[in-house]
C-alpha atoms as a PDB file:
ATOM      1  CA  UNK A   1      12.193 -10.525  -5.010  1.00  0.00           C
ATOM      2  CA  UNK A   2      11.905 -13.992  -3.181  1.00  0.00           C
ATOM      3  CA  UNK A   3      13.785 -12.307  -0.153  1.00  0.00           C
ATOM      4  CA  UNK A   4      11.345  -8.706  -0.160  1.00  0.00           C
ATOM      5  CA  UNK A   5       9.334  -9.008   2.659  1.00  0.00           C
ATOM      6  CA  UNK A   6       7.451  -5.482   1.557  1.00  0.00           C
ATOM      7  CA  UNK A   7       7.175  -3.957  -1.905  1.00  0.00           C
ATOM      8  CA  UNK A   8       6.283  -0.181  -1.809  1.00  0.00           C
ATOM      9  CA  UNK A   9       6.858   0.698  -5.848  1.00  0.00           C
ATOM     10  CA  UNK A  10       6.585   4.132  -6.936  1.00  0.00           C
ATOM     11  CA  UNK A  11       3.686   3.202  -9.322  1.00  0.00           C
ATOM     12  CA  UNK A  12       1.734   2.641  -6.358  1.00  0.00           C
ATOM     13  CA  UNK A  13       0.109   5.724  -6.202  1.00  0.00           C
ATOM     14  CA  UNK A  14      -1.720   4.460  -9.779  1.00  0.00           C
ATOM     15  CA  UNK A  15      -4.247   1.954  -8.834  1.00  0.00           C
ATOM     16  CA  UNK A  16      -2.676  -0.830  -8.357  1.00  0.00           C
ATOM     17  CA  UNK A  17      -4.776  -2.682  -6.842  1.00  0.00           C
ATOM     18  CA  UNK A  18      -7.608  -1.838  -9.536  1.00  0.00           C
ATOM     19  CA  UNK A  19      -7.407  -4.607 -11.630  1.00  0.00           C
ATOM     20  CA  UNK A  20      -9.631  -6.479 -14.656  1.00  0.00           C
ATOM     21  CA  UNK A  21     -12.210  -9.147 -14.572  1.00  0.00           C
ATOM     22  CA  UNK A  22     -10.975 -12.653 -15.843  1.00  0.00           C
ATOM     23  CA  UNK A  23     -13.019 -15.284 -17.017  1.00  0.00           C
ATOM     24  CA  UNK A  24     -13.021 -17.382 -14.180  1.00  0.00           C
ATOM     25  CA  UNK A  25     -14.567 -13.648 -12.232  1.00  0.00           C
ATOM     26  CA  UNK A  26     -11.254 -13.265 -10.526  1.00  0.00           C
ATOM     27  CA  UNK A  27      -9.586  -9.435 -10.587  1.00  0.00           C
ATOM     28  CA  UNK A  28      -6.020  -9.510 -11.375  1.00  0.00           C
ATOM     29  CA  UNK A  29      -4.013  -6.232 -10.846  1.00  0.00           C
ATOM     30  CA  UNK A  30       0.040  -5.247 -10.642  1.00  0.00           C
ATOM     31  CA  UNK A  31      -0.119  -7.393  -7.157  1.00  0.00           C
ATOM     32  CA  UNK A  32      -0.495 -10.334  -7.999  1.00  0.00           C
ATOM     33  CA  UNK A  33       2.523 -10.701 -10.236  1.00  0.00           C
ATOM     34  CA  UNK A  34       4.730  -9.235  -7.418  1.00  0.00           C
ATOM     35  CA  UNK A  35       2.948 -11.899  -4.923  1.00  0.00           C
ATOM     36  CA  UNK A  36       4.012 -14.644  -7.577  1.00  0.00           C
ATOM     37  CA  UNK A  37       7.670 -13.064  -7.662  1.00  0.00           C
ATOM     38  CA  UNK A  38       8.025 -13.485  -3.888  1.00  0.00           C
ATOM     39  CA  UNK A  39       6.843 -10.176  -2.531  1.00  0.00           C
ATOM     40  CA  UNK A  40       5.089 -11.104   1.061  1.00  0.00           C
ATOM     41  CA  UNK A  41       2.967  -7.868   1.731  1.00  0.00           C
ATOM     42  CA  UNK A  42       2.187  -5.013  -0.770  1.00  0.00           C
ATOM     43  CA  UNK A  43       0.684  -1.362   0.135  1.00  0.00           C
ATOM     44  CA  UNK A  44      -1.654  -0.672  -2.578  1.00  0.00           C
ATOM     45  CA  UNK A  45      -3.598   1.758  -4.257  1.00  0.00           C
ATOM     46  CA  UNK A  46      -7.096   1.763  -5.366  1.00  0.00           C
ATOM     47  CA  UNK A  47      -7.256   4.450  -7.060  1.00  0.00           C
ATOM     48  CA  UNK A  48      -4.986   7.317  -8.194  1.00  0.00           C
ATOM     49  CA  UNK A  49      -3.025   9.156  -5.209  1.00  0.00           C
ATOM     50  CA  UNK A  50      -2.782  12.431  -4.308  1.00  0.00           C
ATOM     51  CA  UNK A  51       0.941  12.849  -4.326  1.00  0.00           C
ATOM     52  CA  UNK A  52       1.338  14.933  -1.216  1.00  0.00           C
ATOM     53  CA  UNK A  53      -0.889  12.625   1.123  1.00  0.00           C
ATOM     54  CA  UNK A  54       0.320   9.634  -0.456  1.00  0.00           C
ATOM     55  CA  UNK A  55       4.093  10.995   0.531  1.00  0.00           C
ATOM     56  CA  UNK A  56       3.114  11.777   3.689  1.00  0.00           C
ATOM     57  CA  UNK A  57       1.911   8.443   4.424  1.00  0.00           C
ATOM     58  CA  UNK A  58       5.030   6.696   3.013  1.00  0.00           C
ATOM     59  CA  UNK A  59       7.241   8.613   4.783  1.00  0.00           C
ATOM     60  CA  UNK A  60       5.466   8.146   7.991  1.00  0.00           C
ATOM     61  CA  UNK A  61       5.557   4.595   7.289  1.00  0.00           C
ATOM     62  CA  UNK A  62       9.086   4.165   6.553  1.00  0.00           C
ATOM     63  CA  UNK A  63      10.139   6.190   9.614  1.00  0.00           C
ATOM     64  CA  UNK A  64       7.938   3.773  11.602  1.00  0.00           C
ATOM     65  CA  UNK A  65       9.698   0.893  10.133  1.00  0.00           C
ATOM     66  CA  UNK A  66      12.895   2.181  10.715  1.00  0.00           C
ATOM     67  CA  UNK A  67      11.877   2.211  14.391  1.00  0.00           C
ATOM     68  CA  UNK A  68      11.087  -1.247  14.718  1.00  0.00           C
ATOM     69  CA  UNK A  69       7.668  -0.775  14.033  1.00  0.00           C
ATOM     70  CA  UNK A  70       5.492  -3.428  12.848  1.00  0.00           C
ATOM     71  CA  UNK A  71       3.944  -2.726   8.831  1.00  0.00           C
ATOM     72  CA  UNK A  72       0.511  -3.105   9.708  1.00  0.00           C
ATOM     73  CA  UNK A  73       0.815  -0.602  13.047  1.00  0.00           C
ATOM     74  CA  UNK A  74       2.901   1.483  11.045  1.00  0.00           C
ATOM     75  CA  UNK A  75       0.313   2.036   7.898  1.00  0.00           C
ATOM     76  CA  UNK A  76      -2.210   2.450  10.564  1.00  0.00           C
ATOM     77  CA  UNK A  77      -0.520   4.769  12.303  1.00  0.00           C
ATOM     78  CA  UNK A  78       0.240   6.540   9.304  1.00  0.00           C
ATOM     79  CA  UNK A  79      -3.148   6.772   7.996  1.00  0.00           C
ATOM     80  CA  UNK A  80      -4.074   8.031  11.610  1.00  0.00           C
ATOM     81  CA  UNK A  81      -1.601  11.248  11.025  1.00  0.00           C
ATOM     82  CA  UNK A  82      -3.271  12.394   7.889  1.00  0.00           C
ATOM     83  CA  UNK A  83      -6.345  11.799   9.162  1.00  0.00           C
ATOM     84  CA  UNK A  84      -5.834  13.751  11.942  1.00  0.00           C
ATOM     85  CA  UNK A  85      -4.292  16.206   9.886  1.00  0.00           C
ATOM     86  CA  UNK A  86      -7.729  16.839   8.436  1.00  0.00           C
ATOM     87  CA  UNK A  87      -7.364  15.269   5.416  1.00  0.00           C
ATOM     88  CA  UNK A  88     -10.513  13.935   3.902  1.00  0.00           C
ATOM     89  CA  UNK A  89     -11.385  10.413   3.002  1.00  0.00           C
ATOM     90  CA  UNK A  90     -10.747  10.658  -0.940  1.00  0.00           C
ATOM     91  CA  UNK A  91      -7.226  11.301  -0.165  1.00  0.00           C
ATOM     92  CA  UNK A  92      -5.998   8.420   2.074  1.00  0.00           C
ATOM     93  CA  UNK A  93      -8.687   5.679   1.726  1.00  0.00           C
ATOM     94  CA  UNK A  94      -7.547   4.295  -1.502  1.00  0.00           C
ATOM     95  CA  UNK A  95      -4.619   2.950   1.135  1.00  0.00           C
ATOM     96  CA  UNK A  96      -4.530  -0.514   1.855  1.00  0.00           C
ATOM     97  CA  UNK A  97      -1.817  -3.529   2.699  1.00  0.00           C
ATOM     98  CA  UNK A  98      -2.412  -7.129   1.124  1.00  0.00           C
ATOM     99  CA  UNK A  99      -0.061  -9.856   2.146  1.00  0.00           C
ATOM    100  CA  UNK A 100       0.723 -12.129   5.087  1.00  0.00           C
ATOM    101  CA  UNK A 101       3.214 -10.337   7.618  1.00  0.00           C
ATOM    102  CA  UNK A 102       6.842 -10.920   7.050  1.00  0.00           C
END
């Protein structure tokens, strides 16, 4: 993992980033192992997915990426096509990348 610039897992889409309160008050959730492993940037879940939205916006992304896109223009872009699609809020605003760019 110490060479993955980007981890997009397929457990994503189950709150990932939701995580449990510590006793020092920190929240620790599935990203921060994968940040210790080496991962650079993750694109995370709050909450659980909706499966077609949340394969809309990975496929977007990857085809963006693919294209020389940068990740943070391509998730935005991404989220800008389902939202444009119509899509409401509770299906695409659990979305959001943590990490330093690659």
């Amino acid at each position: 993992m110490r060479e993955c610039s980007l981890v997009l897992a397929p457990w994503a889409v189950k709150r990932t980033a939701q995580g449990k309160p510590t006793a020092s008050d920190e929240w620790i959730g599935l990203y921060l192992p994968l940040f210790y492993s080496g991962a650079q940037q993750l694109l995370v879940s709050l909450y659980d997915a909706d499966s077609e939205t949340a394969m809309k916006v990975m496929v977007e992304v990857h085809t963006l990426l693919s294209k020389g896109v940068a990740l943070a223009s391509a998730f935005g872009q991404a989220i800008k096509a389902v939202i444009d699609e119509g899509r409401p809020p509770a299906l695409w605003a659990n979305w959001y990348l943590v990490g330093l760019p690659a």
